[in-house]
PDB file of N, CA and C in Angstrom:
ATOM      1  N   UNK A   1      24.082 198.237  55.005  1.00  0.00           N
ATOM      2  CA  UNK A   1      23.155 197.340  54.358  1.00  0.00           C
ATOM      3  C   UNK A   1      23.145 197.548  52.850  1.00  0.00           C
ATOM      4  N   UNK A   2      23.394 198.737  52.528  1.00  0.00           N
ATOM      5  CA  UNK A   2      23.369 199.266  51.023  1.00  0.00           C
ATOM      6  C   UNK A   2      24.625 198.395  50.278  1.00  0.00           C
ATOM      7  N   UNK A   3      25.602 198.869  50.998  1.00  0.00           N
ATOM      8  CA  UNK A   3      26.818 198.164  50.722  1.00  0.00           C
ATOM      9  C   UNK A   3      26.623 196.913  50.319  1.00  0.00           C
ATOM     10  N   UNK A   4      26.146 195.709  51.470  1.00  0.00           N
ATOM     11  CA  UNK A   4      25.973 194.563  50.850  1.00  0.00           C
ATOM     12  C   UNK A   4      25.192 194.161  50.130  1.00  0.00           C
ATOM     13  N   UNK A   5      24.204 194.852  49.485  1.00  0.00           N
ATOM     14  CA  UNK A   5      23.410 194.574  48.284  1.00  0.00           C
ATOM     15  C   UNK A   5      23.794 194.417  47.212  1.00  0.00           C
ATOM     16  N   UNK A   6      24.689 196.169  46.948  1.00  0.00           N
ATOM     17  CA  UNK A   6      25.401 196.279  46.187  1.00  0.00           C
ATOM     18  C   UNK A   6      26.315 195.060  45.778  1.00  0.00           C
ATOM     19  N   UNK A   7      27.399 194.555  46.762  1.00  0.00           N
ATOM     20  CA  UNK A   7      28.434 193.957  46.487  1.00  0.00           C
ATOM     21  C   UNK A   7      27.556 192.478  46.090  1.00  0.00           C
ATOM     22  N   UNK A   8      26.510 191.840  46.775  1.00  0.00           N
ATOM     23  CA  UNK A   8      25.940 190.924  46.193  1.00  0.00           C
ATOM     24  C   UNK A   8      25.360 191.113  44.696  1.00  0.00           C
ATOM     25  N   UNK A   9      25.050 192.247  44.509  1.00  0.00           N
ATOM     26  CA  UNK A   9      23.981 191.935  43.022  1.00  0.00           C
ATOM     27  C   UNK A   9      25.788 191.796  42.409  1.00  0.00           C
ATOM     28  N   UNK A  10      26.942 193.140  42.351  1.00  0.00           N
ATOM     29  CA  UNK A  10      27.846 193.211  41.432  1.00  0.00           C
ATOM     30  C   UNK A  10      28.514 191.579  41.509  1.00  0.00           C
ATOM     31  N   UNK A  11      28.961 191.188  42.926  1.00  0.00           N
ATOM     32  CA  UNK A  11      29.204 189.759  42.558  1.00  0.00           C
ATOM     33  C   UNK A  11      28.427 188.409  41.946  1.00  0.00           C
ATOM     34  N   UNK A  12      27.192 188.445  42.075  1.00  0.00           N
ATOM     35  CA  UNK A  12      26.180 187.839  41.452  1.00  0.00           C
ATOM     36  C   UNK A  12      26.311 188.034  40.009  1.00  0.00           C
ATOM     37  N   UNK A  13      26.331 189.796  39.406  1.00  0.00           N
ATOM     38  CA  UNK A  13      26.775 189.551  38.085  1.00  0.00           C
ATOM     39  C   UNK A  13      27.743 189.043  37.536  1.00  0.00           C
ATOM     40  N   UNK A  14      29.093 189.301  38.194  1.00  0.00           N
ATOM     41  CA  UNK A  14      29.943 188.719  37.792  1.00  0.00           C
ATOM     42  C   UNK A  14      30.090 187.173  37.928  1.00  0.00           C
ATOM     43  N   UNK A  15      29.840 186.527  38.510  1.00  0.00           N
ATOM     44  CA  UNK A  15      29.624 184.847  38.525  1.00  0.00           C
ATOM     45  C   UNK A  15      28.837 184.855  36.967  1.00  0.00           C
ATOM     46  N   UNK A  16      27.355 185.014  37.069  1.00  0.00           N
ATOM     47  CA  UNK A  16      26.507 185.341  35.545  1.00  0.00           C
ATOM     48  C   UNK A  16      27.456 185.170  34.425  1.00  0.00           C
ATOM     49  N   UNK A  17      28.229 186.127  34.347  1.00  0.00           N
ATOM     50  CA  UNK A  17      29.120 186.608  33.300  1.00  0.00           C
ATOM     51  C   UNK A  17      29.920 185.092  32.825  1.00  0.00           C
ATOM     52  N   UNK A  18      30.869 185.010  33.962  1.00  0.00           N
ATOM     53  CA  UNK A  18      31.790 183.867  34.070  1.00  0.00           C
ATOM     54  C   UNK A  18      31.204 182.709  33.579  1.00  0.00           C
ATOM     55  N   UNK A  19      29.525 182.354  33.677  1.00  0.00           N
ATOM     56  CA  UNK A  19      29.216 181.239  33.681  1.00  0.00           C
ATOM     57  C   UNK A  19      28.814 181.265  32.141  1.00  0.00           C
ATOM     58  N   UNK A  20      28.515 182.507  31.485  1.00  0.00           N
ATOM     59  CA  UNK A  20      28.052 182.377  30.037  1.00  0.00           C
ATOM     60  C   UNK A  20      28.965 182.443  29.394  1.00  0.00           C
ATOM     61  N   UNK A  21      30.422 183.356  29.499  1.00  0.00           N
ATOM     62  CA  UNK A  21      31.148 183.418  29.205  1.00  0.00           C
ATOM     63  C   UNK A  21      32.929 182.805  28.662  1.00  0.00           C
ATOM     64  N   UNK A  22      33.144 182.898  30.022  1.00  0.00           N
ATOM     65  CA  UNK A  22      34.582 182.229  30.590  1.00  0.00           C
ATOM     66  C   UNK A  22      34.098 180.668  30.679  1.00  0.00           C
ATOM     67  N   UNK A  23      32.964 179.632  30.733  1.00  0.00           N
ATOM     68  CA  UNK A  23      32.860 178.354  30.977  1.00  0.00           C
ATOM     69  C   UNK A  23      32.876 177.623  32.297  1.00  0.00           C
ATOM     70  N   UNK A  24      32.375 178.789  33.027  1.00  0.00           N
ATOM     71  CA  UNK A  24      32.376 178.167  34.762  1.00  0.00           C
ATOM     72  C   UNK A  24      31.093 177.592  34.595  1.00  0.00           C
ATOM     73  N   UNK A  25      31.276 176.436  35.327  1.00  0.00           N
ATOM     74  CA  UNK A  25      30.414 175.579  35.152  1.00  0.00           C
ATOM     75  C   UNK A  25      29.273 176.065  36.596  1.00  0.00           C
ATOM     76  N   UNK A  26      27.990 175.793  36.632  1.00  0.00           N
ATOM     77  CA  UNK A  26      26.858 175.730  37.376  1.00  0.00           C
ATOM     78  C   UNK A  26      27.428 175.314  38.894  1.00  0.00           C
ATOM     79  N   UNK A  27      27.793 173.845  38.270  1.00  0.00           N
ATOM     80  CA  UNK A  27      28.282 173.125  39.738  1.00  0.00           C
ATOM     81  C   UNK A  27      29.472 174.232  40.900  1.00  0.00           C
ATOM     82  N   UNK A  28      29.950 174.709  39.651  1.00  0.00           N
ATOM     83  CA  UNK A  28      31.491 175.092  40.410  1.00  0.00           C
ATOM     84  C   UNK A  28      30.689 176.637  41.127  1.00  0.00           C
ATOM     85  N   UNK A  29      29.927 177.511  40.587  1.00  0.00           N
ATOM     86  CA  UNK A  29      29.154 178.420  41.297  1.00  0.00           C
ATOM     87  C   UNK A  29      28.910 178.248  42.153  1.00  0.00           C
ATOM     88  N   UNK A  30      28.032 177.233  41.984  1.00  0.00           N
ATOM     89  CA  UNK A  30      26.894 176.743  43.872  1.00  0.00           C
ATOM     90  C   UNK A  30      28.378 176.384  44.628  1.00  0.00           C
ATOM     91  N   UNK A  31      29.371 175.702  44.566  1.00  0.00           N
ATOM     92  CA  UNK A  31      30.479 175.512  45.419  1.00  0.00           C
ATOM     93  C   UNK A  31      31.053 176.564  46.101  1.00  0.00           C
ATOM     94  N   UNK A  32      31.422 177.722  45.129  1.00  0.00           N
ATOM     95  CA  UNK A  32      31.510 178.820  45.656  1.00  0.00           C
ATOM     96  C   UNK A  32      30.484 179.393  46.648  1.00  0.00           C
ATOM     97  N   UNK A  33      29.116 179.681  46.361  1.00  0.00           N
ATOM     98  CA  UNK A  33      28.381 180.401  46.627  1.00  0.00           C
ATOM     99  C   UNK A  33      28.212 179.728  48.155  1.00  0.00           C
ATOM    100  N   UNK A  34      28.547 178.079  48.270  1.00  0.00           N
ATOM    101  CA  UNK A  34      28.288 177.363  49.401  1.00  0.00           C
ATOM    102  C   UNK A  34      29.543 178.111  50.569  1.00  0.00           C
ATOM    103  N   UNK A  35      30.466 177.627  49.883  1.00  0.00           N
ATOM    104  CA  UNK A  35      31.872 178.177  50.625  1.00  0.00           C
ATOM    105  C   UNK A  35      31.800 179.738  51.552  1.00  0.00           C
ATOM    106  N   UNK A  36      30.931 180.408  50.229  1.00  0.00           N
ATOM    107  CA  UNK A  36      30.896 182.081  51.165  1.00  0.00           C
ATOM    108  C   UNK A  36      29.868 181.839  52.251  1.00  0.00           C
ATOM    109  N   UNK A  37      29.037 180.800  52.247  1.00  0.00           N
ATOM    110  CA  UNK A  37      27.882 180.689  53.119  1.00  0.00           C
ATOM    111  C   UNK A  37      28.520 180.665  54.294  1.00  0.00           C
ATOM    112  N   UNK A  38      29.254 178.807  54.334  1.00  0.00           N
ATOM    113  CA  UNK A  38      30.239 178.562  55.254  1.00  0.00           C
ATOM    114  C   UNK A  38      31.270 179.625  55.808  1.00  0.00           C
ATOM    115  N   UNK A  39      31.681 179.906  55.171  1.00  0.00           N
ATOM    116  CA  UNK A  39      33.374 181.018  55.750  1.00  0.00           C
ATOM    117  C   UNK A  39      32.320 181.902  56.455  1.00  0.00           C
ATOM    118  N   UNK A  40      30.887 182.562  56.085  1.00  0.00           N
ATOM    119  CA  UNK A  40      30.436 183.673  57.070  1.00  0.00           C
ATOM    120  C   UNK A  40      30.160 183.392  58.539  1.00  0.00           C
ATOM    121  N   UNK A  41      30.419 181.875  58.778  1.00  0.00           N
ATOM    122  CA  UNK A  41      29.812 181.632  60.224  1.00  0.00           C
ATOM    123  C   UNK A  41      30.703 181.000  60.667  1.00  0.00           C
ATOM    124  N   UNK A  42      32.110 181.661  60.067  1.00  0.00           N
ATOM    125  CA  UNK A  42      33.702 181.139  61.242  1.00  0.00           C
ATOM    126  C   UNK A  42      34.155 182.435  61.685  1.00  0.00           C
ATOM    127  N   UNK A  43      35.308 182.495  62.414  1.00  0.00           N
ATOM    128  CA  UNK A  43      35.950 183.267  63.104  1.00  0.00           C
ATOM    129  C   UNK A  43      36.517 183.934  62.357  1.00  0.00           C
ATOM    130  N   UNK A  44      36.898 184.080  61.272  1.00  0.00           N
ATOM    131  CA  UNK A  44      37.547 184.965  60.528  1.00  0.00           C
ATOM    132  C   UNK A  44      35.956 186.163  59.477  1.00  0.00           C
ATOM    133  N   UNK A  45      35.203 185.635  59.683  1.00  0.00           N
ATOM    134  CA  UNK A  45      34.265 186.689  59.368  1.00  0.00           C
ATOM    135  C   UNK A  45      34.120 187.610  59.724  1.00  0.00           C
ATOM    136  N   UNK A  46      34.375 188.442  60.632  1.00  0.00           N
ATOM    137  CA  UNK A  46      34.561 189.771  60.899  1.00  0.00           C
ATOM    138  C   UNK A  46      35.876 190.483  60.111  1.00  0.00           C
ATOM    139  N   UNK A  47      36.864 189.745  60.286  1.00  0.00           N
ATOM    140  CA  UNK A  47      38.055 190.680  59.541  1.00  0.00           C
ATOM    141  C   UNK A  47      37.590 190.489  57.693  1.00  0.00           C
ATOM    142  N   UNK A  48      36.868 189.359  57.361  1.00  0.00           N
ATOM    143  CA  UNK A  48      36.854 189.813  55.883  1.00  0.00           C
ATOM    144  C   UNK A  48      35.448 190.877  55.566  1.00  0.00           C
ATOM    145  N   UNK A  49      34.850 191.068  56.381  1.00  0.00           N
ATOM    146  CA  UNK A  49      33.830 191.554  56.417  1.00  0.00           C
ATOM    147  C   UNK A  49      34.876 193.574  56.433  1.00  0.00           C
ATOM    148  N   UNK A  50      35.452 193.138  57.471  1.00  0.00           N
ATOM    149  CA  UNK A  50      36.201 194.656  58.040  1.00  0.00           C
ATOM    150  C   UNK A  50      36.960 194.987  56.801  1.00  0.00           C
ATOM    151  N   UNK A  51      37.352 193.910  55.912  1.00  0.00           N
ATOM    152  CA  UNK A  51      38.828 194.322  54.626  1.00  0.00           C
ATOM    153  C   UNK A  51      37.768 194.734  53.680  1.00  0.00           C
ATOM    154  N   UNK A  52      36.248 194.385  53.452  1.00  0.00           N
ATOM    155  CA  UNK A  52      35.494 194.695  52.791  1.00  0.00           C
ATOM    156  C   UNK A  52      35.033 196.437  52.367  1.00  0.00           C
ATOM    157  N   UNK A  53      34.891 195.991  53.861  1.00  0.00           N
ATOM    158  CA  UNK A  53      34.633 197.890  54.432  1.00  0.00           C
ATOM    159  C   UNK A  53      35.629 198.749  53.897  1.00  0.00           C
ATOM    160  N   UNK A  54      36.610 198.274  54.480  1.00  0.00           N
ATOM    161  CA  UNK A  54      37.899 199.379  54.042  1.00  0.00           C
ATOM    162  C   UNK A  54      38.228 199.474  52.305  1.00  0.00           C
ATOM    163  N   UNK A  55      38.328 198.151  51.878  1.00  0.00           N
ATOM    164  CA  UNK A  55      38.466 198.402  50.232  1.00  0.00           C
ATOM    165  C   UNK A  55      37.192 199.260  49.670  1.00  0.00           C
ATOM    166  N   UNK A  56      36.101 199.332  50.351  1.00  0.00           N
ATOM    167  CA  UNK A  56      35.137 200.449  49.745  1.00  0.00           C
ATOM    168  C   UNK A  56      35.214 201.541  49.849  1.00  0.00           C
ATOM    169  N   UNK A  57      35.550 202.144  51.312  1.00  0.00           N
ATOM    170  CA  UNK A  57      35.837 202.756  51.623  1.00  0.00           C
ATOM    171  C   UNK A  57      37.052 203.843  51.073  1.00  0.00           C
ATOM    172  N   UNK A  58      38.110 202.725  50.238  1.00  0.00           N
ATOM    173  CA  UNK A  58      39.361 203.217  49.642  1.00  0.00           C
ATOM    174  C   UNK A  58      38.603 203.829  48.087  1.00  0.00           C
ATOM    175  N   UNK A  59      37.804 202.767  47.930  1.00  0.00           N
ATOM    176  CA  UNK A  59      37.888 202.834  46.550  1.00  0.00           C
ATOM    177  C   UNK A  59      36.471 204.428  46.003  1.00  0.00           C
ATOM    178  N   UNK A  60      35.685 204.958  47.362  1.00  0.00           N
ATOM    179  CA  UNK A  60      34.338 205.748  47.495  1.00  0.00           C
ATOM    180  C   UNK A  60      35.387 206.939  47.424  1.00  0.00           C
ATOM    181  N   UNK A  61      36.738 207.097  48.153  1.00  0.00           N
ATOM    182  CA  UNK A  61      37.184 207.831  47.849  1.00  0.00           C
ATOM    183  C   UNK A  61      38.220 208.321  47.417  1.00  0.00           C
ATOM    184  N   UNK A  62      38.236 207.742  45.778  1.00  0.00           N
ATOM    185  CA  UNK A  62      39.268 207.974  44.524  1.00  0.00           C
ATOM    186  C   UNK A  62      38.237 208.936  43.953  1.00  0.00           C
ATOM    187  N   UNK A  63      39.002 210.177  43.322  1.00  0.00           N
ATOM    188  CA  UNK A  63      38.662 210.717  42.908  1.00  0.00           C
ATOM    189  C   UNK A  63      39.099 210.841  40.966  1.00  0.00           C
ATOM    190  N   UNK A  64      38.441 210.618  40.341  1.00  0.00           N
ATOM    191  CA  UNK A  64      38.945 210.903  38.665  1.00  0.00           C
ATOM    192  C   UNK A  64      38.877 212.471  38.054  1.00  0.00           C
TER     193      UNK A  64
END
């Protein structure tokens, strides 16, 4: 549950960013933001959910 907070606020900022920044427009956000709605309630939501896990998982343990 931590996890997906996390990854929502960091992706939330980064959209933010893009939209003040880079010139992504409002409209094109909510499209996105619609799309992740949609894709979570098909059949392939478990494996991106699972590639999620694992890229954290990879990345919790790099060490600098």
């Amino acid at each position: 549950m931590i996890l997906n907070i996390s990854g929502v606020v960091l992706l939330g900022t980064i959209v933010f960013l893009f939209c003040r920044n880079h010139g992504l427009k409002s409209s094109h956000a909510t499209v996105c933001g619609l799309f992740g709605f949609f894709l979570s309630s098909t059949a392939i939501a478990p494996s991106i959910k699972a590639g999620g896990q694992s890229l954290a998982g990879l990345l919790s343990g790099l060490n600098f």
